[in-house]
N, C-alpha and C. Protein backbone atom coordinates (compact mmCIF):
# COMPACT_ATOMS: atom_id res chain seq x y z
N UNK A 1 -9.97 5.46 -8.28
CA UNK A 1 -10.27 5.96 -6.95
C UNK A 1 -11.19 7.16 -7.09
N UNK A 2 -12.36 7.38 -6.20
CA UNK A 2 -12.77 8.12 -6.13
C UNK A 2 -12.17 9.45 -5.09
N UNK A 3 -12.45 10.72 -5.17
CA UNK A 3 -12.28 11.44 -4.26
C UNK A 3 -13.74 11.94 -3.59
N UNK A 4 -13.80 12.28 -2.11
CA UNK A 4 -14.99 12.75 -1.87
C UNK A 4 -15.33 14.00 -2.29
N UNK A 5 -14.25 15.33 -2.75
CA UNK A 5 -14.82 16.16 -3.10
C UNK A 5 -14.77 16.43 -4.87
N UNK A 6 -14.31 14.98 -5.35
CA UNK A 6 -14.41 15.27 -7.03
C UNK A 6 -15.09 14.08 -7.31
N UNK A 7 -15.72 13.96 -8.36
CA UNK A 7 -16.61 12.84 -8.89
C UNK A 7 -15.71 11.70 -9.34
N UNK A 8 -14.09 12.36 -9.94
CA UNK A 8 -13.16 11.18 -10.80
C UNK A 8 -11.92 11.66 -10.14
N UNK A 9 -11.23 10.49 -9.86
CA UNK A 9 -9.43 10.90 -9.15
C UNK A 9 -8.99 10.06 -9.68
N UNK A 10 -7.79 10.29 -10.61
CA UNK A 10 -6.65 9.19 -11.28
C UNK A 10 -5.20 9.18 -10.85
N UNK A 11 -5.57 8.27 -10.44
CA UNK A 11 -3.26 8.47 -9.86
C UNK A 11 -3.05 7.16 -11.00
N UNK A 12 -1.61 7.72 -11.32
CA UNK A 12 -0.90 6.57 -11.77
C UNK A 12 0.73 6.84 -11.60
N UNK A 13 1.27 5.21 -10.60
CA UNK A 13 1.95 4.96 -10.19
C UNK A 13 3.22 4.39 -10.96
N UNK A 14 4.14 4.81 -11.12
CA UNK A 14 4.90 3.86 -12.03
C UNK A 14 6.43 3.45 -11.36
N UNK A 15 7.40 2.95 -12.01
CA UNK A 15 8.57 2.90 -11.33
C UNK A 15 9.77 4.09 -11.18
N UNK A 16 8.96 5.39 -11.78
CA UNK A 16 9.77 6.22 -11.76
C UNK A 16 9.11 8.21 -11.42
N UNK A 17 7.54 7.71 -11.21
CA UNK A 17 6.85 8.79 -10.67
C UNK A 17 5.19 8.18 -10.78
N UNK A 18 4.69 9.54 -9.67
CA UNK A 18 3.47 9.37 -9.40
C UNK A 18 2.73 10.71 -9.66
N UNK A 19 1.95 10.25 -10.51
CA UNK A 19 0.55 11.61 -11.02
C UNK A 19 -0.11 11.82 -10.64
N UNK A 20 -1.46 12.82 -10.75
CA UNK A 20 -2.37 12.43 -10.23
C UNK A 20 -3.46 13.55 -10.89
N UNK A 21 -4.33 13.40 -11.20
CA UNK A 21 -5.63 14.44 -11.48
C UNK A 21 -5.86 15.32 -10.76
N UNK A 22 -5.62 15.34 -9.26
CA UNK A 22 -5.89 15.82 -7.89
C UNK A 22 -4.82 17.02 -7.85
N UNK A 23 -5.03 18.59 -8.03
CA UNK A 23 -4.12 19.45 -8.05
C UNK A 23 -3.49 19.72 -7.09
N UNK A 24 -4.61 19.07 -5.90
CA UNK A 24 -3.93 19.41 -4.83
C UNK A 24 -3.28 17.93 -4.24
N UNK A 25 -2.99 16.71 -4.28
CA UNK A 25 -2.42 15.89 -4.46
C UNK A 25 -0.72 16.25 -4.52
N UNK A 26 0.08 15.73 -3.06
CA UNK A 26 1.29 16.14 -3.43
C UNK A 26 2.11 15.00 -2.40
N UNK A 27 3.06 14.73 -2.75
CA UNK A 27 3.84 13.76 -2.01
C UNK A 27 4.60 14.22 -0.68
N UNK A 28 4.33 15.63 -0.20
CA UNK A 28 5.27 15.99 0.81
C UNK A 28 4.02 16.22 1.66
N UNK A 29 2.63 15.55 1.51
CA UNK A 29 2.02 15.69 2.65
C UNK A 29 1.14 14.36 2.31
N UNK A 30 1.48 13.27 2.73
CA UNK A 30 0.07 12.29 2.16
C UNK A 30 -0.82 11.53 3.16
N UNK A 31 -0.76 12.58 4.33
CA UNK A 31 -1.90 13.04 5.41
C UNK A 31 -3.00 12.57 4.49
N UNK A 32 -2.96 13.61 3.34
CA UNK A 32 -3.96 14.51 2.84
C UNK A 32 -4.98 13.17 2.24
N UNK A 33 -4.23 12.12 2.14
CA UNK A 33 -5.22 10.61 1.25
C UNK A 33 -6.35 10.22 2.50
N UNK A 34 -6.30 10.63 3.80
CA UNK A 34 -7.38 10.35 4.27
C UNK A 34 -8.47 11.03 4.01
N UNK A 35 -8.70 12.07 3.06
CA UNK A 35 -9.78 12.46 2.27
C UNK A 35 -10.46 11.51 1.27
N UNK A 36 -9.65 10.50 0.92
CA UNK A 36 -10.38 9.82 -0.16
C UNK A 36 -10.65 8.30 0.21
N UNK A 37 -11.33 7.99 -0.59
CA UNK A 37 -12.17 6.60 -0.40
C UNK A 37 -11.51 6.08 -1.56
N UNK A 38 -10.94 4.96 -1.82
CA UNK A 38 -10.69 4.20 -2.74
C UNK A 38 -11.73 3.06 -3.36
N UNK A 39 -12.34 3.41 -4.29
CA UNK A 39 -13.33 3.10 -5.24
C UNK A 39 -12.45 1.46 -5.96
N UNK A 40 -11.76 1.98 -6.98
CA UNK A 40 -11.24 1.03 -7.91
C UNK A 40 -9.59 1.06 -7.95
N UNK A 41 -9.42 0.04 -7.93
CA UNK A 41 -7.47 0.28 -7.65
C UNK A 41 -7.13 -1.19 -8.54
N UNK A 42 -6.61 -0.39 -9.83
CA UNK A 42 -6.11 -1.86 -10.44
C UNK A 42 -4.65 -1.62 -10.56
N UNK A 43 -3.68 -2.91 -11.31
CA UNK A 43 -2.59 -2.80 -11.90
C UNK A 43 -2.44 -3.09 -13.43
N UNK A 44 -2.12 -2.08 -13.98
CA UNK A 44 -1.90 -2.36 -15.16
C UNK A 44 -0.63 -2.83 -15.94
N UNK A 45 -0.30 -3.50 -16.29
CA UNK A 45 0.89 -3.95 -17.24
C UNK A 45 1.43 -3.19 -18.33
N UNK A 46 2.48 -3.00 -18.80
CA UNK A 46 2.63 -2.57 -20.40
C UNK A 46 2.13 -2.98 -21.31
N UNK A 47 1.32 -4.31 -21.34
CA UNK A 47 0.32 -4.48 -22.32
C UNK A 47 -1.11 -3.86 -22.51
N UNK A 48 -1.15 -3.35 -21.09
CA UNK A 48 -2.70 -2.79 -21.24
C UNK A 48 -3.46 -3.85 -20.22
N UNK A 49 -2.84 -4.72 -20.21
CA UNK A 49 -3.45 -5.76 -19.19
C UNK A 49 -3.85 -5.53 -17.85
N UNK A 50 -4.84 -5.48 -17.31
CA UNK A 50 -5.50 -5.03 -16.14
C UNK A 50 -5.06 -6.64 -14.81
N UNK A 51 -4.87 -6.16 -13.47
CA UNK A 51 -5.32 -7.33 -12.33
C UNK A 51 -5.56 -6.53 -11.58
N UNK A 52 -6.85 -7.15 -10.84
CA UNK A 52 -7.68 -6.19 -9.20
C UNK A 52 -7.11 -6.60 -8.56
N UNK A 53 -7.60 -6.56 -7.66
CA UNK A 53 -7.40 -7.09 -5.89
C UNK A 53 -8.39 -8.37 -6.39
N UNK A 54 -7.58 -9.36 -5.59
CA UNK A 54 -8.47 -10.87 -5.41
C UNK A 54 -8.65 -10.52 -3.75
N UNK A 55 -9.63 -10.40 -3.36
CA UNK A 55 -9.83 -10.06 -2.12
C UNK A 55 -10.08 -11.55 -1.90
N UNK A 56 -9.28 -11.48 -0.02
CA UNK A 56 -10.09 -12.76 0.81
C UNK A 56 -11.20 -12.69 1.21
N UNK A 57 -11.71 -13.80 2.03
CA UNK A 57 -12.81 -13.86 2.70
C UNK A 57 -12.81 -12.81 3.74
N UNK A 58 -13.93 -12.09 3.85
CA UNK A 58 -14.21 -10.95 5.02
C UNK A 58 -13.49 -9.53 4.85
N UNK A 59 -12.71 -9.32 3.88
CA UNK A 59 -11.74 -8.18 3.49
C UNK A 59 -12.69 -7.59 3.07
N UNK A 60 -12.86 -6.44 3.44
CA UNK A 60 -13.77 -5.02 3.17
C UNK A 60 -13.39 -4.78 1.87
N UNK A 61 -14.02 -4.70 0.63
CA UNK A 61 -14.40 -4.31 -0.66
C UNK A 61 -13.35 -2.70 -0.76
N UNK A 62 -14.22 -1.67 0.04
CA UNK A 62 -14.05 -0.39 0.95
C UNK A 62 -13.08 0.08 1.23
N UNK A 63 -11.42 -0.19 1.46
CA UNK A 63 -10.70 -0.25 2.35
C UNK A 63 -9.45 0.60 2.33
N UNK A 64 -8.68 1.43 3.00
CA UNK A 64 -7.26 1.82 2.69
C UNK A 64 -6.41 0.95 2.55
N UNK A 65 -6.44 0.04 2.68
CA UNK A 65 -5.49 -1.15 2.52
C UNK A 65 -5.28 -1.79 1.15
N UNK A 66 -6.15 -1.49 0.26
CA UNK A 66 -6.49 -2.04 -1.42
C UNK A 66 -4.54 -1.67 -1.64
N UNK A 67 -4.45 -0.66 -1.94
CA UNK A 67 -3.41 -0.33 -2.83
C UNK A 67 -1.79 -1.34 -2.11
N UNK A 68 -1.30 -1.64 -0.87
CA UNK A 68 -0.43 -2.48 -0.25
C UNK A 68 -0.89 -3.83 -0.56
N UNK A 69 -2.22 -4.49 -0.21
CA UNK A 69 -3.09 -5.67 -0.35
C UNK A 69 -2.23 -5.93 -1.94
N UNK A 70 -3.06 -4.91 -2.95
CA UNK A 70 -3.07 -5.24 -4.14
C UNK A 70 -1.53 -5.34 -5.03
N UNK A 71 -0.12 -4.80 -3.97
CA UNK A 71 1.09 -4.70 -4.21
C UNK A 71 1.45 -6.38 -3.92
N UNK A 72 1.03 -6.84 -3.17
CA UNK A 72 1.21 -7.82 -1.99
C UNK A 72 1.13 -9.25 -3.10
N UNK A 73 -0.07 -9.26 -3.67
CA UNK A 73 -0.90 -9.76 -4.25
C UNK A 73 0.13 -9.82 -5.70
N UNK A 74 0.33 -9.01 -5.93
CA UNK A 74 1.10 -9.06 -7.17
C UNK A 74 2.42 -9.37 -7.46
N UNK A 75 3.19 -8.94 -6.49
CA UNK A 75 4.97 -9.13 -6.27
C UNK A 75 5.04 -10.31 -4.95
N UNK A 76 4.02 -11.25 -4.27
CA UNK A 76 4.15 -12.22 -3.92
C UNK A 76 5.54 -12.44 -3.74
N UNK A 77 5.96 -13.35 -4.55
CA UNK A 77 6.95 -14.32 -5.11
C UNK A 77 8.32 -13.20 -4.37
N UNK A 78 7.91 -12.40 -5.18
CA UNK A 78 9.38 -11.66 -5.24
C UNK A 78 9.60 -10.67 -3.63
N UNK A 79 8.71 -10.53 -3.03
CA UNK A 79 8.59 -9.90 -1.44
C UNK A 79 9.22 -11.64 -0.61
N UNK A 80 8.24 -12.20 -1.02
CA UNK A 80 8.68 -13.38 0.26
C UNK A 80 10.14 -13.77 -0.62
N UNK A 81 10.81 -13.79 -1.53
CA UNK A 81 12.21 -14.11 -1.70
C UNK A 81 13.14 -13.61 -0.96
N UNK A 82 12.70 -12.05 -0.11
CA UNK A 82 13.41 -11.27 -0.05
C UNK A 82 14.14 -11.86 1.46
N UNK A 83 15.27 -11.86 2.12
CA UNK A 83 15.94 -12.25 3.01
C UNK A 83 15.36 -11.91 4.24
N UNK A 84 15.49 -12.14 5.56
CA UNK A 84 14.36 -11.47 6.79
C UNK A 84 15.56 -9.96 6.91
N UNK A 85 16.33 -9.70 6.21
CA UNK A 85 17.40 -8.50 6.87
C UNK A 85 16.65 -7.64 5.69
N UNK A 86 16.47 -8.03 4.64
CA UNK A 86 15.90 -6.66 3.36
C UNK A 86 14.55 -6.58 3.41
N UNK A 87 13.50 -7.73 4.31
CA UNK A 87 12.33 -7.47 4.76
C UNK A 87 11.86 -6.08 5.75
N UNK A 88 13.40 -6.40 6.66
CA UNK A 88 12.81 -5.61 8.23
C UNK A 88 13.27 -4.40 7.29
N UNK A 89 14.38 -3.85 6.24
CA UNK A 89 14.32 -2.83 5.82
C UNK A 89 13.82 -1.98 4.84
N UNK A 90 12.98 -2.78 4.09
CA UNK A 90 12.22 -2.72 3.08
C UNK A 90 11.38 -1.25 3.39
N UNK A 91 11.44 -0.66 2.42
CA UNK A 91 10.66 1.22 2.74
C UNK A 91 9.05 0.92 2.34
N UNK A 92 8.19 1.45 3.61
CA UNK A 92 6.99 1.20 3.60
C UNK A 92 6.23 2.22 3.31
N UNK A 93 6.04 3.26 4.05
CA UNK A 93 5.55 4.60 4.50
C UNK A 93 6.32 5.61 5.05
N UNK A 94 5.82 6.88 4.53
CA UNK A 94 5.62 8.51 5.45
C UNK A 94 4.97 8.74 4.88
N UNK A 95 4.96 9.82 5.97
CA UNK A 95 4.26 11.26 5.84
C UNK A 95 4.34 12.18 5.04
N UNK A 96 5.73 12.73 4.57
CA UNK A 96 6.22 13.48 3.48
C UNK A 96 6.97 12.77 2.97
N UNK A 97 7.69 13.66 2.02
CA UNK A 97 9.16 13.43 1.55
C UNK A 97 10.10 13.97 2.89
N UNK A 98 10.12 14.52 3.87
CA UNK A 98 11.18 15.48 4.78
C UNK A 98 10.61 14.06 5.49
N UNK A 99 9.70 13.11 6.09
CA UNK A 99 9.43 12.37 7.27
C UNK A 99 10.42 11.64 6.99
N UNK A 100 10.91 10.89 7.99
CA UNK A 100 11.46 9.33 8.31
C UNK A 100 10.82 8.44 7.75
N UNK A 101 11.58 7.64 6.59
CA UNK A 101 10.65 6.42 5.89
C UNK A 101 10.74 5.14 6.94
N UNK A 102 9.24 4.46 7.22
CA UNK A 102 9.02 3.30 8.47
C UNK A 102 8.95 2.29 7.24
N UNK A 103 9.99 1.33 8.35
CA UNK A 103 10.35 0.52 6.64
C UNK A 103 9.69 -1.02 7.89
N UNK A 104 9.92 -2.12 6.73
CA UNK A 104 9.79 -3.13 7.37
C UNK A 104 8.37 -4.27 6.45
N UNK A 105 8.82 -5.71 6.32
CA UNK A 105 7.70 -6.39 6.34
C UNK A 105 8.32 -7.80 7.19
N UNK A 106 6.89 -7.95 8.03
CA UNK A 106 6.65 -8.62 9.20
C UNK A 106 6.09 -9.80 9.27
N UNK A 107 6.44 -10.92 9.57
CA UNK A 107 5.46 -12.00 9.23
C UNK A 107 4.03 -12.25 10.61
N UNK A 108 4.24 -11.31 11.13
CA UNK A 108 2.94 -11.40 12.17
C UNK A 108 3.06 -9.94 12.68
N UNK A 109 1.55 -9.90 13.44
CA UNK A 109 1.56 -8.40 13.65
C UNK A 109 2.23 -8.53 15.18
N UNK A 110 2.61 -9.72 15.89
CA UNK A 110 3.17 -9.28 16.85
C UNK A 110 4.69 -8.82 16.62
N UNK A 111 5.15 -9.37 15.57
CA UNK A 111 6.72 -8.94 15.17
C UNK A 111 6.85 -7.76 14.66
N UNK A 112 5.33 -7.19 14.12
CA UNK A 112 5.79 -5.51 13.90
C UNK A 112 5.58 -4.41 14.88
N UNK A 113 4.72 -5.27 16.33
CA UNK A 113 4.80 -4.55 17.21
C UNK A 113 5.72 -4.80 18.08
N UNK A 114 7.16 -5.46 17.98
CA UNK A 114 8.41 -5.21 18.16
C UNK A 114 8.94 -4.24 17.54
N UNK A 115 8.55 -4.04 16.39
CA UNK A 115 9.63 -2.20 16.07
C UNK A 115 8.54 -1.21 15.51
N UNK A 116 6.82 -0.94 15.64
CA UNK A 116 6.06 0.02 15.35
C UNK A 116 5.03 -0.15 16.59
N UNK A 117 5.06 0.66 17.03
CA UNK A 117 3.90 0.20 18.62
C UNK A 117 2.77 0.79 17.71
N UNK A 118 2.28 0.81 17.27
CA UNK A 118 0.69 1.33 16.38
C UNK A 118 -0.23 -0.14 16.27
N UNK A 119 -1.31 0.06 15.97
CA UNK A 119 -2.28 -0.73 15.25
C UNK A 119 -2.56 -0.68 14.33
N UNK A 120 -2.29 0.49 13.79
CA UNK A 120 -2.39 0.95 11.83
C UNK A 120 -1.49 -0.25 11.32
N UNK A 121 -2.47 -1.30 10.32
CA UNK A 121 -1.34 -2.29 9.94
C UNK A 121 -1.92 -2.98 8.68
N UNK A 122 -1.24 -3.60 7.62
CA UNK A 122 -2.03 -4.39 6.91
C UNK A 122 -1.48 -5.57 7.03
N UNK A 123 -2.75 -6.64 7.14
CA UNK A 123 -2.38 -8.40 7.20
C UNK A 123 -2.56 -8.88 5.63
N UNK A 124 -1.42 -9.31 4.77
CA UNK A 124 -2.10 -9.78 3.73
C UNK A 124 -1.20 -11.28 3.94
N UNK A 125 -2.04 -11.99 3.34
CA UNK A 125 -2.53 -14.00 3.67
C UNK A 125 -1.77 -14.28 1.87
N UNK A 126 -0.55 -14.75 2.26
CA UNK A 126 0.27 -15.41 1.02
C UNK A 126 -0.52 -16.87 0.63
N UNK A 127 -0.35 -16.69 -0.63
CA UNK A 127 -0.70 -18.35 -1.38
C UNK A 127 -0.42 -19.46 -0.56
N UNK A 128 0.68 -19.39 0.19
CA UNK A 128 1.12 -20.33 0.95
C UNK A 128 0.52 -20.36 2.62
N UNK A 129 -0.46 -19.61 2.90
CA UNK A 129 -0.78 -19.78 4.16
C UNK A 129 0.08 -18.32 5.06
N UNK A 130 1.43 -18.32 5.11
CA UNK A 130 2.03 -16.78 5.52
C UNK A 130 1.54 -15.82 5.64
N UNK A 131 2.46 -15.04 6.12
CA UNK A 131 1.33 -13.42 6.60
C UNK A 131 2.79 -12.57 6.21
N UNK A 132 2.20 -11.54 5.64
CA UNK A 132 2.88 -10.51 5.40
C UNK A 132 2.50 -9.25 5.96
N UNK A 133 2.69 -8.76 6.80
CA UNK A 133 2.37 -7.20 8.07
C UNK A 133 3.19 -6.04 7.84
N UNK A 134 2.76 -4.96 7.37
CA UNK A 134 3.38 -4.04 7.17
C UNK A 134 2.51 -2.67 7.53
N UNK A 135 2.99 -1.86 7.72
CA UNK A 135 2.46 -0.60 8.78
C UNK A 135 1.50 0.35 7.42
N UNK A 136 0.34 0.51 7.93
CA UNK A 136 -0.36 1.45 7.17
C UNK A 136 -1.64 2.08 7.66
N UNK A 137 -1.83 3.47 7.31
CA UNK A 137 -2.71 4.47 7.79
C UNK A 137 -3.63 4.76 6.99
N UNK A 138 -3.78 5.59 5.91
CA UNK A 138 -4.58 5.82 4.84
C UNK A 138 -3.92 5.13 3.34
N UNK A 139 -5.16 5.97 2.56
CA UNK A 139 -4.78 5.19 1.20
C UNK A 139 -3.17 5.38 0.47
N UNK A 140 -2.86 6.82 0.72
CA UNK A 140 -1.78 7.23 0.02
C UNK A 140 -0.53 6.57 0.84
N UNK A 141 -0.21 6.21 2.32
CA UNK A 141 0.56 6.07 3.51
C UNK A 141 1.58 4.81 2.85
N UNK A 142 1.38 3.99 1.92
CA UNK A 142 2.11 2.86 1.35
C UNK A 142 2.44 3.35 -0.48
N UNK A 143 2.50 4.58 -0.88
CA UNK A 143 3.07 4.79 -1.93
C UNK A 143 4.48 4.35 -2.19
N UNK A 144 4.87 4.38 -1.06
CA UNK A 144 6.44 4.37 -1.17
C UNK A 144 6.64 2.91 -1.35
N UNK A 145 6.10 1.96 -0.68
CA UNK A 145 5.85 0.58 -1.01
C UNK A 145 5.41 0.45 -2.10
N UNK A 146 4.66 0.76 -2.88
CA UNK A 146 3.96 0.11 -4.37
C UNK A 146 5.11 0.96 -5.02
């Protein structure tokens, strides 16, 4: 990822914390990711093994949505296993650590505008044709999800 006011920004995400190059980068405000443009967003494995985003047709290259897209994309299998009761509660986003976590994945965006009245949203298109909808604002706004 790039930042607009640094030439290089590195976060790395794992199952038990999140880093970042960015000093000012902090989890009790992640407002603050609408400063940045997301450049390159991969996943890496314990082997060293790299996967991008397989973007669809018409999906902006560009986008705040890469980092949920590219969660989506990867844990497939194991999100759509999940029951529709550990879907709707599934932790998506805040604001801080002190905000209310907006949990939920949706199989259409009209079912998430039954419990999020916003338009901030990401559509990602399962192998199987499905839709997976889950609420998102900027780049950092789905940490809690990945």
């Amino acid at each position: 990822m790039t930042d607009q006011k640094q030439d290089k920004f590195e976060m790395v995400i794992t199952a038990d914390d999140i880093t970042s190059t960015d000093s000012e980068f902090t989890l009790n405000n992640l407002r603050l990711g609408d400063a940045y443009k997301p450049i390159d967003i991969v996943f890496q494995k314990n082997t060293g093994e790299t996967i991008e985003r397989q973007r669809e047709k018409g999906e902006h290259q560009v986008s705040n949505q890469k980092i949920p897209r590219l969660t989506c994309q990867i844990f497939q299998k194991q999100l759509k296993a999940l029951s529709p009761r550990e879907k709707k509660a599934f932790p998506i986003c805040r604001d801080s650590l002190s905000s209310e976590v907006i949990r939920g994945i949706y199989p259409s965006k009209e079912t998430l505008k039954e419990y999020e009245n916003d338009f901030r949203s990401v559509t990602y298109t399962c192998s199987d044709g499905s839709l997976m909808v889950l609420y998102c604002w900027n780049i950092f706004s789905t940490l809690i999800f990945v």
